[in-house]
PDB file of N, CA and C in Angstrom:
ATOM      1  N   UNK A   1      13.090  -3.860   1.897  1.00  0.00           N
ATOM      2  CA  UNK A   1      12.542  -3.939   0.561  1.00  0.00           C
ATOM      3  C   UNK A   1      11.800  -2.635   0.265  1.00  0.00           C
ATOM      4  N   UNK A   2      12.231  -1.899  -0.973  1.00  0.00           N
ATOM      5  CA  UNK A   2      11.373  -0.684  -1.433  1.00  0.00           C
ATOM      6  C   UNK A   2       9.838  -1.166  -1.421  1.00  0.00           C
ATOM      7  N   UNK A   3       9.333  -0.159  -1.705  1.00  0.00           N
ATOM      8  CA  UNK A   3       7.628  -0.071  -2.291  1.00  0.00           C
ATOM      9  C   UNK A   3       7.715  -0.743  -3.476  1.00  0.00           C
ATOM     10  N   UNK A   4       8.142  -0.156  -4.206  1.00  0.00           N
ATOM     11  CA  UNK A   4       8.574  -0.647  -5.584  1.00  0.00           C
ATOM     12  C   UNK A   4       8.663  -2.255  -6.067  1.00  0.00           C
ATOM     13  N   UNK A   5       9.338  -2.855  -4.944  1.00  0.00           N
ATOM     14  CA  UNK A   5      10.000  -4.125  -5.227  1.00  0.00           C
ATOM     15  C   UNK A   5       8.563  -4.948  -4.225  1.00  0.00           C
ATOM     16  N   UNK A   6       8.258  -4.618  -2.940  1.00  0.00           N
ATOM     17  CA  UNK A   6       7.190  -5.210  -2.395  1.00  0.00           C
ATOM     18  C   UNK A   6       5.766  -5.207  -3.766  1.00  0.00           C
ATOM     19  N   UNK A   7       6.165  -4.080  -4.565  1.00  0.00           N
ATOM     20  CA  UNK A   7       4.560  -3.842  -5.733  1.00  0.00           C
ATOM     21  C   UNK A   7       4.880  -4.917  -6.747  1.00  0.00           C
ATOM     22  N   UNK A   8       5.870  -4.821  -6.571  1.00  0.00           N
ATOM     23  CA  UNK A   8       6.488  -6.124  -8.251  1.00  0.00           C
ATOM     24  C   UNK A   8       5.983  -7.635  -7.803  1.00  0.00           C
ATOM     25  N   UNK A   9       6.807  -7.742  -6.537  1.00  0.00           N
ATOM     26  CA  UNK A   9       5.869  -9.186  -5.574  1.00  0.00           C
ATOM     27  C   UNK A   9       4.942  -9.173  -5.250  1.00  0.00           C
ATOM     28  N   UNK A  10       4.161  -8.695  -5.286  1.00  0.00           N
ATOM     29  CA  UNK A  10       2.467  -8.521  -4.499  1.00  0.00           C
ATOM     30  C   UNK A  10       2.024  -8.886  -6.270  1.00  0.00           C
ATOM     31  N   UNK A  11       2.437  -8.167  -7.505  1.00  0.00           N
ATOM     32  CA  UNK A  11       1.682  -8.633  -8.039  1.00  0.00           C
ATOM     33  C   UNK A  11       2.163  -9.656  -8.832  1.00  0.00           C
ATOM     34  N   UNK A  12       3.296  -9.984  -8.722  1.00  0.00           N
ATOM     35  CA  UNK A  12       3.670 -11.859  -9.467  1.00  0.00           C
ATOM     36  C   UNK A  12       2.814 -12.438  -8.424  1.00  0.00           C
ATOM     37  N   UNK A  13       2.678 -12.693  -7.167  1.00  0.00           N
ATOM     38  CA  UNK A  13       2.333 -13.205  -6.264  1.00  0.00           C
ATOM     39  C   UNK A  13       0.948 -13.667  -6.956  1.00  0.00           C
ATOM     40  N   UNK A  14       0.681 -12.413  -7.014  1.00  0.00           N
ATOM     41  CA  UNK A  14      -1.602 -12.496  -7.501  1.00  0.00           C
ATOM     42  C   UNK A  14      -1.340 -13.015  -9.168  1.00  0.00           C
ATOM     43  N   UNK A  15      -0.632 -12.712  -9.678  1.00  0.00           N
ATOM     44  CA  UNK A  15      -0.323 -13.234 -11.103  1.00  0.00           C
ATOM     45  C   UNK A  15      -0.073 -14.960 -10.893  1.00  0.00           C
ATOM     46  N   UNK A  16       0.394 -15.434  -9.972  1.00  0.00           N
ATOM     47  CA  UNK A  16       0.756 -16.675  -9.792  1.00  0.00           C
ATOM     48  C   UNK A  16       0.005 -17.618  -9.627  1.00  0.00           C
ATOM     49  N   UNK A  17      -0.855 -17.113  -8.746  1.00  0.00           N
ATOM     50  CA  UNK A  17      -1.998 -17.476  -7.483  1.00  0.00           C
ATOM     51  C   UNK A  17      -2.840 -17.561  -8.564  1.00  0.00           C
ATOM     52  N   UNK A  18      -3.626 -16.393  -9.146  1.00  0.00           N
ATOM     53  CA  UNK A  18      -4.505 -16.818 -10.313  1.00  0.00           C
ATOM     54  C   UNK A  18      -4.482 -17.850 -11.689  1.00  0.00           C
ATOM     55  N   UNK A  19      -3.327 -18.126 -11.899  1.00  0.00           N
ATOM     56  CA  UNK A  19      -2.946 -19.024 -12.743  1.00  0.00           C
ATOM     57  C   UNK A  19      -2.919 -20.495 -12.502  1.00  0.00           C
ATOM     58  N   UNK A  20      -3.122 -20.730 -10.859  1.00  0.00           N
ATOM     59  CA  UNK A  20      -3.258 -22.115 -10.732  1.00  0.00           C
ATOM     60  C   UNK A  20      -4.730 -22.631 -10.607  1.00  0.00           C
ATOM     61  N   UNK A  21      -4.771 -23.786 -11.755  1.00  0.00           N
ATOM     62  CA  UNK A  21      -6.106 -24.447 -11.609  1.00  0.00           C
ATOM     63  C   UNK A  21      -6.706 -24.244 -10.397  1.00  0.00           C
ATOM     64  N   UNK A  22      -8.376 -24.017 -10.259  1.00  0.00           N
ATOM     65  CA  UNK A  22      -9.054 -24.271  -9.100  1.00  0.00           C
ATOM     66  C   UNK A  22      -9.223 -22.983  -8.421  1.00  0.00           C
ATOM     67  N   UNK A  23      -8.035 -22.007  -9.032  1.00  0.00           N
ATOM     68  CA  UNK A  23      -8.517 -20.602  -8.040  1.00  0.00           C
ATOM     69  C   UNK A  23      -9.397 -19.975  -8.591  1.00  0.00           C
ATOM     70  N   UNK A  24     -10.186 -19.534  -8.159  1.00  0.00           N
ATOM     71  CA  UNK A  24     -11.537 -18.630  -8.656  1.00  0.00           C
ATOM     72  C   UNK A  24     -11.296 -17.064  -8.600  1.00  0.00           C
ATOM     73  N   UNK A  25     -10.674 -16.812  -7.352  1.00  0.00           N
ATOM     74  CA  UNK A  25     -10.383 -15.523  -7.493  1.00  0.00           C
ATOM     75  C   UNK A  25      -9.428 -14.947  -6.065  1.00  0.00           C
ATOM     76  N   UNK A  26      -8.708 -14.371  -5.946  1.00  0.00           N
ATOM     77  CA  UNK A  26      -8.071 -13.405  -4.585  1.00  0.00           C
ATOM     78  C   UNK A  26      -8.956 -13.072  -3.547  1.00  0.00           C
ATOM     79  N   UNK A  27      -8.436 -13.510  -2.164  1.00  0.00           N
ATOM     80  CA  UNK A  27     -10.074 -13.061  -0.966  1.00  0.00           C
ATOM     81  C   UNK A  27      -9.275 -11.882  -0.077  1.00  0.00           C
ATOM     82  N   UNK A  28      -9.664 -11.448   0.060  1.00  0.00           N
ATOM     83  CA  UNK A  28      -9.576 -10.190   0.828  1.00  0.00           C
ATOM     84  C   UNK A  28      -9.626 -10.411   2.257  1.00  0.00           C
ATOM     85  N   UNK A  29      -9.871 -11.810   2.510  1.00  0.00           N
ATOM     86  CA  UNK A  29     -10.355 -11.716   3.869  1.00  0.00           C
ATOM     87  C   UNK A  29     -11.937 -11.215   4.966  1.00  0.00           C
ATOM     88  N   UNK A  30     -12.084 -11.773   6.030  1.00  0.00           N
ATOM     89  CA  UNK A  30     -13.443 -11.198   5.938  1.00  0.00           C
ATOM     90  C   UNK A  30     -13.672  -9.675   5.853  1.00  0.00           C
ATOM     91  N   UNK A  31     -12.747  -8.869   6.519  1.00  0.00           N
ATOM     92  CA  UNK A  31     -12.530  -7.570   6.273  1.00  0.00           C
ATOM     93  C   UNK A  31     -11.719  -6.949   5.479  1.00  0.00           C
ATOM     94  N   UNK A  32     -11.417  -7.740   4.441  1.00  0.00           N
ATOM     95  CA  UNK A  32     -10.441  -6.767   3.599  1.00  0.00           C
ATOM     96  C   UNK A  32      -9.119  -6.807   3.892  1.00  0.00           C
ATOM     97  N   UNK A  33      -9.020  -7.541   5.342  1.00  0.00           N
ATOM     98  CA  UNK A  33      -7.908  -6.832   5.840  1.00  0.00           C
ATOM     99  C   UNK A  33      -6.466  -7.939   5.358  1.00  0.00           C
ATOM    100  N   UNK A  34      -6.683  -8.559   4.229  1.00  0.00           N
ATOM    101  CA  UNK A  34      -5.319  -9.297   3.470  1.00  0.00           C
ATOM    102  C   UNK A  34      -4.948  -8.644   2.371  1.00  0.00           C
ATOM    103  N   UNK A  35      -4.385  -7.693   2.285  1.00  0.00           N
ATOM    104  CA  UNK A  35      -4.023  -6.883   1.083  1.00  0.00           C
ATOM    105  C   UNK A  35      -2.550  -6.693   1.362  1.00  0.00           C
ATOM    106  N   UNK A  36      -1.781  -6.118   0.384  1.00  0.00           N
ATOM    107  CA  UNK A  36      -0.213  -5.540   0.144  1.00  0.00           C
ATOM    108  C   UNK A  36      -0.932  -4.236  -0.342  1.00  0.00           C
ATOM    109  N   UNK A  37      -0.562  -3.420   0.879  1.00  0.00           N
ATOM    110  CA  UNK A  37      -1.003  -1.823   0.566  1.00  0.00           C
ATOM    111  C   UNK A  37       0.323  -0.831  -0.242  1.00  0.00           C
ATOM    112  N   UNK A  38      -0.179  -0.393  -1.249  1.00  0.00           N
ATOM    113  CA  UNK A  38       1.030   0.413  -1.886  1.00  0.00           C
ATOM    114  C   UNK A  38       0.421   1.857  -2.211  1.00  0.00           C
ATOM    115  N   UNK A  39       1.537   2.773  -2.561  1.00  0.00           N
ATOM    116  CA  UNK A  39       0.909   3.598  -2.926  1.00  0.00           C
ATOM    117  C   UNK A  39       0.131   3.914  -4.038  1.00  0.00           C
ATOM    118  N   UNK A  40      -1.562   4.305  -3.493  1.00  0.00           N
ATOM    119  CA  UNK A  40      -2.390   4.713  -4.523  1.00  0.00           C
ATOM    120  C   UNK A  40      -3.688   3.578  -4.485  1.00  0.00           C
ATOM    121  N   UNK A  41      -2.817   2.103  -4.085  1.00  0.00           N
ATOM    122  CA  UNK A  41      -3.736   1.015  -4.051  1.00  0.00           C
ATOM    123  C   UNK A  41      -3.241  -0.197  -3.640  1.00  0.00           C
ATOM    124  N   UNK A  42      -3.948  -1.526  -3.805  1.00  0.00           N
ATOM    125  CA  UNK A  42      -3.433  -2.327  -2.761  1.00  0.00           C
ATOM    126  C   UNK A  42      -3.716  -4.312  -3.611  1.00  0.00           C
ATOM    127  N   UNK A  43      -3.241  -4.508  -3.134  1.00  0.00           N
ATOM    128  CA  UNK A  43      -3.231  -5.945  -3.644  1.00  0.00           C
ATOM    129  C   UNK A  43      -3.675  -7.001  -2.974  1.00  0.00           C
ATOM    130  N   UNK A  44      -5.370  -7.052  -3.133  1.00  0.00           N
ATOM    131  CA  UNK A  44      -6.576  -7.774  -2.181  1.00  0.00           C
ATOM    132  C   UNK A  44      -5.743  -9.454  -2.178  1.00  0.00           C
ATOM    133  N   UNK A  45      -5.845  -9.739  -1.049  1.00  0.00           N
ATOM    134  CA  UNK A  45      -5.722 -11.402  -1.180  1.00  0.00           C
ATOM    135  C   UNK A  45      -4.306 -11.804  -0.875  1.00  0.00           C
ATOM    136  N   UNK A  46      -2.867 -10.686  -0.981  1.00  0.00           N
ATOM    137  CA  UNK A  46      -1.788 -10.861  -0.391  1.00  0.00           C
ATOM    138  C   UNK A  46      -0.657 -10.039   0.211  1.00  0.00           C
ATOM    139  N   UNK A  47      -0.514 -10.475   1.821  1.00  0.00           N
ATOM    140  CA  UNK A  47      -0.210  -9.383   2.122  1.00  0.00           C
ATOM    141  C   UNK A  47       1.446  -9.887   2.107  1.00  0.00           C
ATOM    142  N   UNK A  48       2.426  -9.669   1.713  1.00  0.00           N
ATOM    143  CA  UNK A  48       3.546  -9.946   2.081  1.00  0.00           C
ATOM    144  C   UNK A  48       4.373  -8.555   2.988  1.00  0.00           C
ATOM    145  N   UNK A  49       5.419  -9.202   3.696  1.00  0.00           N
ATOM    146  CA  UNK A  49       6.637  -8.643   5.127  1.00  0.00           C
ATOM    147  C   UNK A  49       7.553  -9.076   4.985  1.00  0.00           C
ATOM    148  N   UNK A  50       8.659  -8.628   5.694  1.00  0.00           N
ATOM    149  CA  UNK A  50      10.156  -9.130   5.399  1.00  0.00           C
ATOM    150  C   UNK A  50       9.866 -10.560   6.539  1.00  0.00           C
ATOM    151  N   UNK A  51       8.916 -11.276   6.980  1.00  0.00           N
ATOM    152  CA  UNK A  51       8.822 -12.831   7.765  1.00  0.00           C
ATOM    153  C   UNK A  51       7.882 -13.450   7.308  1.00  0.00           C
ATOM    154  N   UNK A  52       7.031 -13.140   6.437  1.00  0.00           N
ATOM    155  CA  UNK A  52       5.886 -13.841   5.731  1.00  0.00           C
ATOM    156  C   UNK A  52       5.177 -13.530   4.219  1.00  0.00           C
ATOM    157  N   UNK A  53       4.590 -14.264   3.426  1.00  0.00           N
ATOM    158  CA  UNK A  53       3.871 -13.799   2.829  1.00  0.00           C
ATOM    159  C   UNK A  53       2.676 -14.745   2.609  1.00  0.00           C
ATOM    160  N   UNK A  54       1.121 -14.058   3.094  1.00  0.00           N
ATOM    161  CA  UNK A  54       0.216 -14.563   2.976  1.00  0.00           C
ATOM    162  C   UNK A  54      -0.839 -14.633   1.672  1.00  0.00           C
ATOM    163  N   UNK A  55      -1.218 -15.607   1.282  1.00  0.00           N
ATOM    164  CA  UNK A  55      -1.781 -15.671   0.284  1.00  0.00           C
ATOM    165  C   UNK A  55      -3.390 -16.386   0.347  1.00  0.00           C
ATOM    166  N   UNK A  56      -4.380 -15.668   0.443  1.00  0.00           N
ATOM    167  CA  UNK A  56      -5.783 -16.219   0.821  1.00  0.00           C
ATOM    168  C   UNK A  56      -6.620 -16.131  -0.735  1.00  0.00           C
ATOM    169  N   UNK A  57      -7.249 -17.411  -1.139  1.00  0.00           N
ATOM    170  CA  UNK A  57      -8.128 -17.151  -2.279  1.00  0.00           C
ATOM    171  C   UNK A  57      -9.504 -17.784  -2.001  1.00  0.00           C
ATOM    172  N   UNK A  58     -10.456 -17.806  -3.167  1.00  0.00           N
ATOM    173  CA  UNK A  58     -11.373 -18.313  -3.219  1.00  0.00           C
ATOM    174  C   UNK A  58     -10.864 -19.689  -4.247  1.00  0.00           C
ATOM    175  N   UNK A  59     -11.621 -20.852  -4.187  1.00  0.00           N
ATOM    176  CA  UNK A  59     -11.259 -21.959  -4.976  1.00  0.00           C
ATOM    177  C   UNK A  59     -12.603 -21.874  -5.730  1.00  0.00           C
ATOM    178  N   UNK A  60     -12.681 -22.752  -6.991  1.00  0.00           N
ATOM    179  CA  UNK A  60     -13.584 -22.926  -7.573  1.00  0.00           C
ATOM    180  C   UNK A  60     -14.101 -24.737  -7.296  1.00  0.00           C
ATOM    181  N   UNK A  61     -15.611 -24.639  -7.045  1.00  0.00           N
ATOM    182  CA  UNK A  61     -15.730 -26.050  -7.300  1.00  0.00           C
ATOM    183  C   UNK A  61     -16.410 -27.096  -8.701  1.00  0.00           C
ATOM    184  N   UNK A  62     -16.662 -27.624  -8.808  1.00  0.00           N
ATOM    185  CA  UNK A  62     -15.255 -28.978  -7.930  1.00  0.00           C
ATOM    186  C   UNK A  62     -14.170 -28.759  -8.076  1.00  0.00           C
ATOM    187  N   UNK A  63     -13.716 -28.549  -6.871  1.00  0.00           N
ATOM    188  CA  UNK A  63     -11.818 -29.117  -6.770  1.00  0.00           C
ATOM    189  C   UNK A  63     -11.483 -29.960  -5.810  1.00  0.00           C
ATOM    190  N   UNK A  64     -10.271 -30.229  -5.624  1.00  0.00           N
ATOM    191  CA  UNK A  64      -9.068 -30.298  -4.592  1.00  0.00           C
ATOM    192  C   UNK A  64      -9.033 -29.458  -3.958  1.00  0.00           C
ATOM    193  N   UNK A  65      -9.483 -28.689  -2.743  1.00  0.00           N
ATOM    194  CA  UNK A  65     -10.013 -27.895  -1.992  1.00  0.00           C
ATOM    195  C   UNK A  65      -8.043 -27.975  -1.788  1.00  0.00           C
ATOM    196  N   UNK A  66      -7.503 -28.640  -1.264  1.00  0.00           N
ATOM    197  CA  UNK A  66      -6.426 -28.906  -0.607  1.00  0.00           C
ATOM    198  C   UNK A  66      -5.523 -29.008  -1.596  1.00  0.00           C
ATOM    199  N   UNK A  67      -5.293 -29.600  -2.699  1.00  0.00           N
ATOM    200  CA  UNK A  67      -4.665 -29.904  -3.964  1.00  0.00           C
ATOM    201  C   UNK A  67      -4.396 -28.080  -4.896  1.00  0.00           C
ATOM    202  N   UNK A  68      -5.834 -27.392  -4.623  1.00  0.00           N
ATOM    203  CA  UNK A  68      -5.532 -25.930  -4.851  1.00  0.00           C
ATOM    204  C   UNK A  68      -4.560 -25.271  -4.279  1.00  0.00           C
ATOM    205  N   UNK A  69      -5.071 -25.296  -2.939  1.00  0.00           N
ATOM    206  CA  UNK A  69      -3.916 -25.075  -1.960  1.00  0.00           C
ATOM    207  C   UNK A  69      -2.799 -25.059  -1.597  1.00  0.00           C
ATOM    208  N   UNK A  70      -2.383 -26.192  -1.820  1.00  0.00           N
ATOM    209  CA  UNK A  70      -0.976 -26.898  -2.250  1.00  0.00           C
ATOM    210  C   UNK A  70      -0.285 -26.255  -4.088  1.00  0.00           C
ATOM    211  N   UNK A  71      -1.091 -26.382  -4.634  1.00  0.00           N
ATOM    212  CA  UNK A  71      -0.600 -25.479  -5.966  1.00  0.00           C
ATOM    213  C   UNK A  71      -0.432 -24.333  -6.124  1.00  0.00           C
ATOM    214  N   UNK A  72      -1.382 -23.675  -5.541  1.00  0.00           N
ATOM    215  CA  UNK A  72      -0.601 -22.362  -5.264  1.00  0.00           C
ATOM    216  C   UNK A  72       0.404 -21.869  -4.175  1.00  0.00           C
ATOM    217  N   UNK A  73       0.883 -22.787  -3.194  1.00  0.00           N
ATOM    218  CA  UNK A  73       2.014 -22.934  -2.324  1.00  0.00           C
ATOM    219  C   UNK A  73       3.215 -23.183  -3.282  1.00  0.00           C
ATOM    220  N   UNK A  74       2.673 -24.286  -4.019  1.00  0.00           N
ATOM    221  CA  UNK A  74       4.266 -24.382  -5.147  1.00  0.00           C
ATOM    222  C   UNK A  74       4.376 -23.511  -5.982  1.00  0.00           C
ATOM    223  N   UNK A  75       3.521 -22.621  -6.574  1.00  0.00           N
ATOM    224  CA  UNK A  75       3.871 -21.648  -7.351  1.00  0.00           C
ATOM    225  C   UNK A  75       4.158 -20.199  -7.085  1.00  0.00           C
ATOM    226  N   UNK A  76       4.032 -19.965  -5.911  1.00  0.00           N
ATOM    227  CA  UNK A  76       4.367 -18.655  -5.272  1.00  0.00           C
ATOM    228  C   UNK A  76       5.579 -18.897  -4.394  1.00  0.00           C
ATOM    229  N   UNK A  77       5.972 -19.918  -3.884  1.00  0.00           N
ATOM    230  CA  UNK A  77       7.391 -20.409  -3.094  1.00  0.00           C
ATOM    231  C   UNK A  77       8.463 -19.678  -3.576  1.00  0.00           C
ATOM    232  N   UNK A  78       8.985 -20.082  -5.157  1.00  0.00           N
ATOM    233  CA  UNK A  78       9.742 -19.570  -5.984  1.00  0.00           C
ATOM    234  C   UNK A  78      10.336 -17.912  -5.740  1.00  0.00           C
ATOM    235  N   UNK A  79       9.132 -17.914  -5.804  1.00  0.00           N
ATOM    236  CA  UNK A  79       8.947 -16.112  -5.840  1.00  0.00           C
ATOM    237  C   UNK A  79       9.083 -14.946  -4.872  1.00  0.00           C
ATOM    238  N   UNK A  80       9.326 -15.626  -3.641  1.00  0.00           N
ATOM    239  CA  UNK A  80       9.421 -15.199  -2.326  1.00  0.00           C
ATOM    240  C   UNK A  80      10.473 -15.780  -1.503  1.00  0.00           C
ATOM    241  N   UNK A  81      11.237 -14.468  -0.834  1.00  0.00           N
ATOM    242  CA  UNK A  81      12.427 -15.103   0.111  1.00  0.00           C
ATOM    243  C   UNK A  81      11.507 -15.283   1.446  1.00  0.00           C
ATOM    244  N   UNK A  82      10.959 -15.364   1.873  1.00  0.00           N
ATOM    245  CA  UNK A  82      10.460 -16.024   3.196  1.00  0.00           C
ATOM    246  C   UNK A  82       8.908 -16.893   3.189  1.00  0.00           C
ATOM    247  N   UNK A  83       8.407 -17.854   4.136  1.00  0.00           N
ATOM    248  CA  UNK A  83       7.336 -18.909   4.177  1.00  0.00           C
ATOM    249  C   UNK A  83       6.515 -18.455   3.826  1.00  0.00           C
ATOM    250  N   UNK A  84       5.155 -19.162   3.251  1.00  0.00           N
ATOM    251  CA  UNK A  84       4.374 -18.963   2.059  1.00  0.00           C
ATOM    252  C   UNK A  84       2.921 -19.561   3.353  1.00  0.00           C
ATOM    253  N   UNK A  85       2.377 -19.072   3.300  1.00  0.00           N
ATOM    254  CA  UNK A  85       0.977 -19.201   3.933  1.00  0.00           C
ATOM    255  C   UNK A  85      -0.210 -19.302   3.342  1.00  0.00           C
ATOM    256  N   UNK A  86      -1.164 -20.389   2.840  1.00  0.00           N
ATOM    257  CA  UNK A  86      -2.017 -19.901   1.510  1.00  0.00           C
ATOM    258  C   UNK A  86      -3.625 -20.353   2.423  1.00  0.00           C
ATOM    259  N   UNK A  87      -4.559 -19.919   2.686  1.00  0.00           N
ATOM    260  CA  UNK A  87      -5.703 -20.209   3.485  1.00  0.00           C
ATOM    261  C   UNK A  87      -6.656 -19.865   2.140  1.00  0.00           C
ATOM    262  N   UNK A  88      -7.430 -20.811   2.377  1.00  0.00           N
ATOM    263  CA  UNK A  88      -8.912 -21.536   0.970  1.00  0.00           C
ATOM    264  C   UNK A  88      -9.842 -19.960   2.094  1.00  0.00           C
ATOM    265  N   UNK A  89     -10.261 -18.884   1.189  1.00  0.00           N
ATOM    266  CA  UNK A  89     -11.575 -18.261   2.360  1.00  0.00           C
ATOM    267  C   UNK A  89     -12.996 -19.028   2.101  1.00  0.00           C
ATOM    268  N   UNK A  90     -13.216 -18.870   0.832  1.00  0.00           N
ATOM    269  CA  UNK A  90     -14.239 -19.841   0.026  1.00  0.00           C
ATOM    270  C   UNK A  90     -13.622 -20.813  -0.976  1.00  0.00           C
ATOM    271  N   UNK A  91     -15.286 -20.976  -1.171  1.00  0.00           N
ATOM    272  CA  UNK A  91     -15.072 -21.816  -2.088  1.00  0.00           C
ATOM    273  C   UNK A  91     -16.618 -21.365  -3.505  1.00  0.00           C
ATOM    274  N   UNK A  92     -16.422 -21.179  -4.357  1.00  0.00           N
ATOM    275  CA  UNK A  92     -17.276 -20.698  -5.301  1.00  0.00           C
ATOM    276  C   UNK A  92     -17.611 -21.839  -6.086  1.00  0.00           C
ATOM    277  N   UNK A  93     -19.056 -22.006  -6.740  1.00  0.00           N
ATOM    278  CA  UNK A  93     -19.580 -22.459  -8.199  1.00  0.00           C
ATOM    279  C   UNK A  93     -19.169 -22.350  -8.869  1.00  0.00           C
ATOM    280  N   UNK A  94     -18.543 -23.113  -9.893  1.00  0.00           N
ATOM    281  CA  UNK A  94     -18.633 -22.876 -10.896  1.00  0.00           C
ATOM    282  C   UNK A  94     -19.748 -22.762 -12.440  1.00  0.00           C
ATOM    283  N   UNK A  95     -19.574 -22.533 -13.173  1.00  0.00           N
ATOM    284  CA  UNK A  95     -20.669 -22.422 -13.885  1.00  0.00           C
ATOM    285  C   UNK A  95     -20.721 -24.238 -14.146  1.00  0.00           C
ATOM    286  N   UNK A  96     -22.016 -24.175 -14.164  1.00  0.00           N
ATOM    287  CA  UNK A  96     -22.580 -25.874 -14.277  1.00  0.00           C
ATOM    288  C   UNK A  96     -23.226 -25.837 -16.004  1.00  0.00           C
ATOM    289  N   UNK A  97     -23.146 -25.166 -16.622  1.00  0.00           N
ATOM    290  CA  UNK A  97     -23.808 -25.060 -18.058  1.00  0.00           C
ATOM    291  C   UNK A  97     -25.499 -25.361 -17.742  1.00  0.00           C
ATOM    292  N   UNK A  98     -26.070 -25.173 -16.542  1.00  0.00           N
ATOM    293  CA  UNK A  98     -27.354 -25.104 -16.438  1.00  0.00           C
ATOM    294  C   UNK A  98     -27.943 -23.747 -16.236  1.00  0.00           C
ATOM    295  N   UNK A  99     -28.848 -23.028 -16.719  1.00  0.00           N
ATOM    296  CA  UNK A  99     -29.279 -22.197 -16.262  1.00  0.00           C
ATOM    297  C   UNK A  99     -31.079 -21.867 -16.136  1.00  0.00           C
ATOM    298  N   UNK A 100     -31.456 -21.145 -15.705  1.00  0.00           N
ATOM    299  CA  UNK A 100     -32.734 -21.173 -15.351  1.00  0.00           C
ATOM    300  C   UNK A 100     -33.547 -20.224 -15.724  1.00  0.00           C
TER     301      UNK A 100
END
């Protein structure tokens, strides 16, 4: 797979991933180290290979901690010729309409 074509999937991938209820945002991992590196820059939160592609986010709560999980497994499947790996890193607040 070109650069080119790994940059097009890395970012439907994060385009995908963000679109399903409950995700809060792309995790990087504790070090950063889940990205799709391309040239110039890199795509925090998924790294895809010609045997995997991993997909790590933050969820928002309340959710389906697991139900997130699972939704963004079905929506990035499509999109990828090989197994889909999706790990919750956090889990974030959402805004509660209270503030102080």
């Amino acid at each position: 797979m070109t650069d080119d074509a790994y940059a097009d999937l890395a970012d439907d991938v994060a385009a995908a991933t963000l679109s399903v209820s409950g995700v809060a945002a792309l995790h990087g991992g504790e070090f950063g180290e889940i990205a799709t590196y391309l040239p110039g820059r890199k795509v925090l939160g998924v790294r895809i290979d010609a045997e995997r592609c991993d997909v790590h986010i933050s969820a928002r709560y309340p959710s389906d901690v697991n139900g997130v999980a699972r939704g963004v497994h079905a929506s990035v499947s499509p999109l990828v010729p090989v197994p889909v790996s999706v790990t919750v890193e956090d889990v974030i607040a959402g805004d509660t309409g209270e503030h102080s």
